[in-house]
N, C-alpha and C. Protein backbone atom coordinates (compact mmCIF):
# COMPACT_ATOMS: atom_id res chain seq x y z
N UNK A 1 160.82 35.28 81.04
CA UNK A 1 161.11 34.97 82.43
C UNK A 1 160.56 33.58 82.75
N UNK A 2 161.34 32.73 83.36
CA UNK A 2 160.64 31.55 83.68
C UNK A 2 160.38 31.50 84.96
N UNK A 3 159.35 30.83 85.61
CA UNK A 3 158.66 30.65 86.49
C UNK A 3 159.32 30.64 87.89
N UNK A 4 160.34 30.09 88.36
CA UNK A 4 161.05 30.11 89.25
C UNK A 4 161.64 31.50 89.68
N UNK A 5 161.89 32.56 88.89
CA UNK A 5 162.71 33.99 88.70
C UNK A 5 161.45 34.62 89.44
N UNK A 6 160.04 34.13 89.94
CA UNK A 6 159.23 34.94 90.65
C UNK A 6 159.61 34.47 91.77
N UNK A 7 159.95 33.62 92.53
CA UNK A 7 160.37 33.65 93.80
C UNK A 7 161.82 34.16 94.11
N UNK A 8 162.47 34.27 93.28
CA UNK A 8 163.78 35.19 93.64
C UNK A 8 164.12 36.30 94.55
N UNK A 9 162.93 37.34 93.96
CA UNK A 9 162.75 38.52 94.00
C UNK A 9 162.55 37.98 95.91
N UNK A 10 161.43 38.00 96.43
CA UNK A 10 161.31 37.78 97.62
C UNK A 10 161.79 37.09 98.60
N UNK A 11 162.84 36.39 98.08
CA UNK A 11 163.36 35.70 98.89
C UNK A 11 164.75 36.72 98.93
N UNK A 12 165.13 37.42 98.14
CA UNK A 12 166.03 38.07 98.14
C UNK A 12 166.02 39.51 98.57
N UNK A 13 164.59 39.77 98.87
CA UNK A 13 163.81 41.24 99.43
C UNK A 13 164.25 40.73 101.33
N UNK A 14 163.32 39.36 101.65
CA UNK A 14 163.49 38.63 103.10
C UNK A 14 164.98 38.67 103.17
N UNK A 15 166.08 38.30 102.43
CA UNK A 15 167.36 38.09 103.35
C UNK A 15 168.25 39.62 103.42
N UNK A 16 167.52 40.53 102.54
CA UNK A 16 167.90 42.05 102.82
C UNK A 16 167.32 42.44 103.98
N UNK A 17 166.20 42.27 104.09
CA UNK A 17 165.59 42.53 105.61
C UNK A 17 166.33 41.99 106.27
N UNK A 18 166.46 41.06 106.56
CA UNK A 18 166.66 40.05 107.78
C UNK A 18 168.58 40.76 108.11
N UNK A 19 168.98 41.42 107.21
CA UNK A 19 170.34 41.67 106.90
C UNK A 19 170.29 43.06 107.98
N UNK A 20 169.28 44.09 107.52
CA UNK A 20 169.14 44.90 107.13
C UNK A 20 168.98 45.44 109.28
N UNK A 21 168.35 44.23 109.91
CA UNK A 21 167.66 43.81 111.18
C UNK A 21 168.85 43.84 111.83
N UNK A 22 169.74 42.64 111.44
CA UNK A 22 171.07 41.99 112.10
C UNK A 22 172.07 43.39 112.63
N UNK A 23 171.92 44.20 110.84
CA UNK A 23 173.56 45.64 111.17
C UNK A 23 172.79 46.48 111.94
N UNK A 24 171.17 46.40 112.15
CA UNK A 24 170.63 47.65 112.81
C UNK A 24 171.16 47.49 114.56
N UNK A 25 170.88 46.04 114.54
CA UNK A 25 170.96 45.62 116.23
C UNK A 25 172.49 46.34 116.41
N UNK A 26 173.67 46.38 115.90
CA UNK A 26 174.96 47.00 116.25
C UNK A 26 175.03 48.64 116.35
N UNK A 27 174.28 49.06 117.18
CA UNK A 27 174.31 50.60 117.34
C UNK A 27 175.65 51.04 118.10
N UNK A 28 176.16 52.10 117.65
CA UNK A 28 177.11 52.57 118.63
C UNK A 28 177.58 52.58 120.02
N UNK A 29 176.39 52.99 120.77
CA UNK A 29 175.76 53.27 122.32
C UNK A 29 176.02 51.52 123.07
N UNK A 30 175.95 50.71 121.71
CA UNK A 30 175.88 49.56 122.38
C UNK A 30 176.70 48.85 122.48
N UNK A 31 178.10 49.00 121.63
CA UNK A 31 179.28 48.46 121.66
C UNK A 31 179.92 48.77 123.17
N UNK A 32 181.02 47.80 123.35
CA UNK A 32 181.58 48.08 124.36
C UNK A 32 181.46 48.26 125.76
N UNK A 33 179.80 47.00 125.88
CA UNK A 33 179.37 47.25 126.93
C UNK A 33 180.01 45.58 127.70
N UNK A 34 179.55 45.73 129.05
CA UNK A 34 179.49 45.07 129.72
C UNK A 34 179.19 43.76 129.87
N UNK A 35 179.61 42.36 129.17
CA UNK A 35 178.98 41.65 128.57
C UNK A 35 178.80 40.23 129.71
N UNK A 36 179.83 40.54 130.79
CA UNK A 36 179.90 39.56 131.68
C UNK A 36 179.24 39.99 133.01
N UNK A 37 179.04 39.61 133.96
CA UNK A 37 178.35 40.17 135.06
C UNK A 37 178.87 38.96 135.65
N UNK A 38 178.98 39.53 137.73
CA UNK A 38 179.44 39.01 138.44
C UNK A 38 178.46 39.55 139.93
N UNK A 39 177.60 38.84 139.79
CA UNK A 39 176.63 39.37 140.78
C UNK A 39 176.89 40.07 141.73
N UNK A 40 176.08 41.08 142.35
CA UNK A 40 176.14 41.68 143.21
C UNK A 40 177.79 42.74 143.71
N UNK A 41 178.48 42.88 142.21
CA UNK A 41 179.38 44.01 141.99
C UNK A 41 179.53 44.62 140.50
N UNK A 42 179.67 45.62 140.44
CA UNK A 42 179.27 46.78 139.46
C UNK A 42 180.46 46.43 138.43
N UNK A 43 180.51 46.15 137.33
CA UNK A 43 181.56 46.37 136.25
C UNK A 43 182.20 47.41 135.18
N UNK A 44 180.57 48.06 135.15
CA UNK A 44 180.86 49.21 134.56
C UNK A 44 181.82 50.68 134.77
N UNK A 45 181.72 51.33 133.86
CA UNK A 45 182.69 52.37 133.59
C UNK A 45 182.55 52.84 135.48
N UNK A 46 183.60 53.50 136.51
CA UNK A 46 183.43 54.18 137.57
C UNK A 46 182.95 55.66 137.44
N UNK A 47 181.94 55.95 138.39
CA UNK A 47 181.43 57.28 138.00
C UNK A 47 182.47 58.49 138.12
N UNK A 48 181.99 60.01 137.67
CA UNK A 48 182.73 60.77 137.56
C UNK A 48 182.86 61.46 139.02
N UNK A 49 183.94 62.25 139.55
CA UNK A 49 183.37 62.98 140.96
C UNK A 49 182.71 63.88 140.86
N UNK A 50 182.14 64.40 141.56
CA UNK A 50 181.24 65.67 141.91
C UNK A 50 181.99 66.80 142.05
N UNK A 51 181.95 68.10 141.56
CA UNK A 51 182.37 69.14 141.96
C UNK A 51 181.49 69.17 143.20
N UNK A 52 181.95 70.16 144.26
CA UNK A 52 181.86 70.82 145.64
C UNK A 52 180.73 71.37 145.55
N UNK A 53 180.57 72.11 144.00
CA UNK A 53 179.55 73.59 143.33
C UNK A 53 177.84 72.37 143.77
N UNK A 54 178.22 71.11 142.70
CA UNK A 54 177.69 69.82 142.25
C UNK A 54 176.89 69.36 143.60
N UNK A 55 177.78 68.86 144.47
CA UNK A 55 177.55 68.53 145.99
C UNK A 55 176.48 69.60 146.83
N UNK A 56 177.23 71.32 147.00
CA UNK A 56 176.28 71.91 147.38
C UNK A 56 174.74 72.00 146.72
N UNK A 57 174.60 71.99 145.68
CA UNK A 57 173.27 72.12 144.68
C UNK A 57 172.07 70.60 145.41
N UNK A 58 173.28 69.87 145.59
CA UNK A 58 172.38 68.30 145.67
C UNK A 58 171.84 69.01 147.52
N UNK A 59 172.74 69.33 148.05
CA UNK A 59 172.15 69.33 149.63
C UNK A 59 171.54 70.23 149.46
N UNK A 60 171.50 71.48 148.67
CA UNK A 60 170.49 72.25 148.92
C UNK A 60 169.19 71.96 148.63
N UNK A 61 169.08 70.94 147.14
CA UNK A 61 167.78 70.26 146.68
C UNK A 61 167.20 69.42 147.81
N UNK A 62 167.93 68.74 148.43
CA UNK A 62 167.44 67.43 149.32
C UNK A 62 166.69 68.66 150.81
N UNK A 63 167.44 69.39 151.27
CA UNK A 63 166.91 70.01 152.30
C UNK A 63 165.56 70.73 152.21
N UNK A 64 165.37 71.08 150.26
CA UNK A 64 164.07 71.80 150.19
C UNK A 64 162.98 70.97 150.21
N UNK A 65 163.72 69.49 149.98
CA UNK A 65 162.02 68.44 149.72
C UNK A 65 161.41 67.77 150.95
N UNK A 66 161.47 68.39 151.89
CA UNK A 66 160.98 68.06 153.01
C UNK A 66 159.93 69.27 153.78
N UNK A 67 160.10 70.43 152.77
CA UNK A 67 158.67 71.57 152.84
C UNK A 67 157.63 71.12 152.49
């Protein structure tokens, strides 16, 4: 082995890491988000509606937190 073939190894360990860093940052959850913004209005996905069932549960919670 000549002398130079010892820095190989680690420099080639660092650009697997550094590789390894880059594909981690692309998670699923994170694609397809929102990448532009326009202050002070919402871009994202619109929320879902509430069932009625949904709605009553919330007024009944809100009316108990005032005991």
């Amino acid at each position: 082995m000549s002398g130079t073939s010892k820095f190989h190894l680690p420099l080639l360990l660092s650009g697997l890491l550094m590789a390894s860093l880059a594909i981690g940052g692309c998670r699923t959850e994170e694609q397809d988000r929102t990448l532009i913004f326009d202050k002070g209005t919402y871009l994202g996905k619109p929320d879902q509606k509430l069932t009625d069932e949904q709605l009553a549960e919330l007024r009944h919670r809100a009316d108990n937190q005032g005991d």
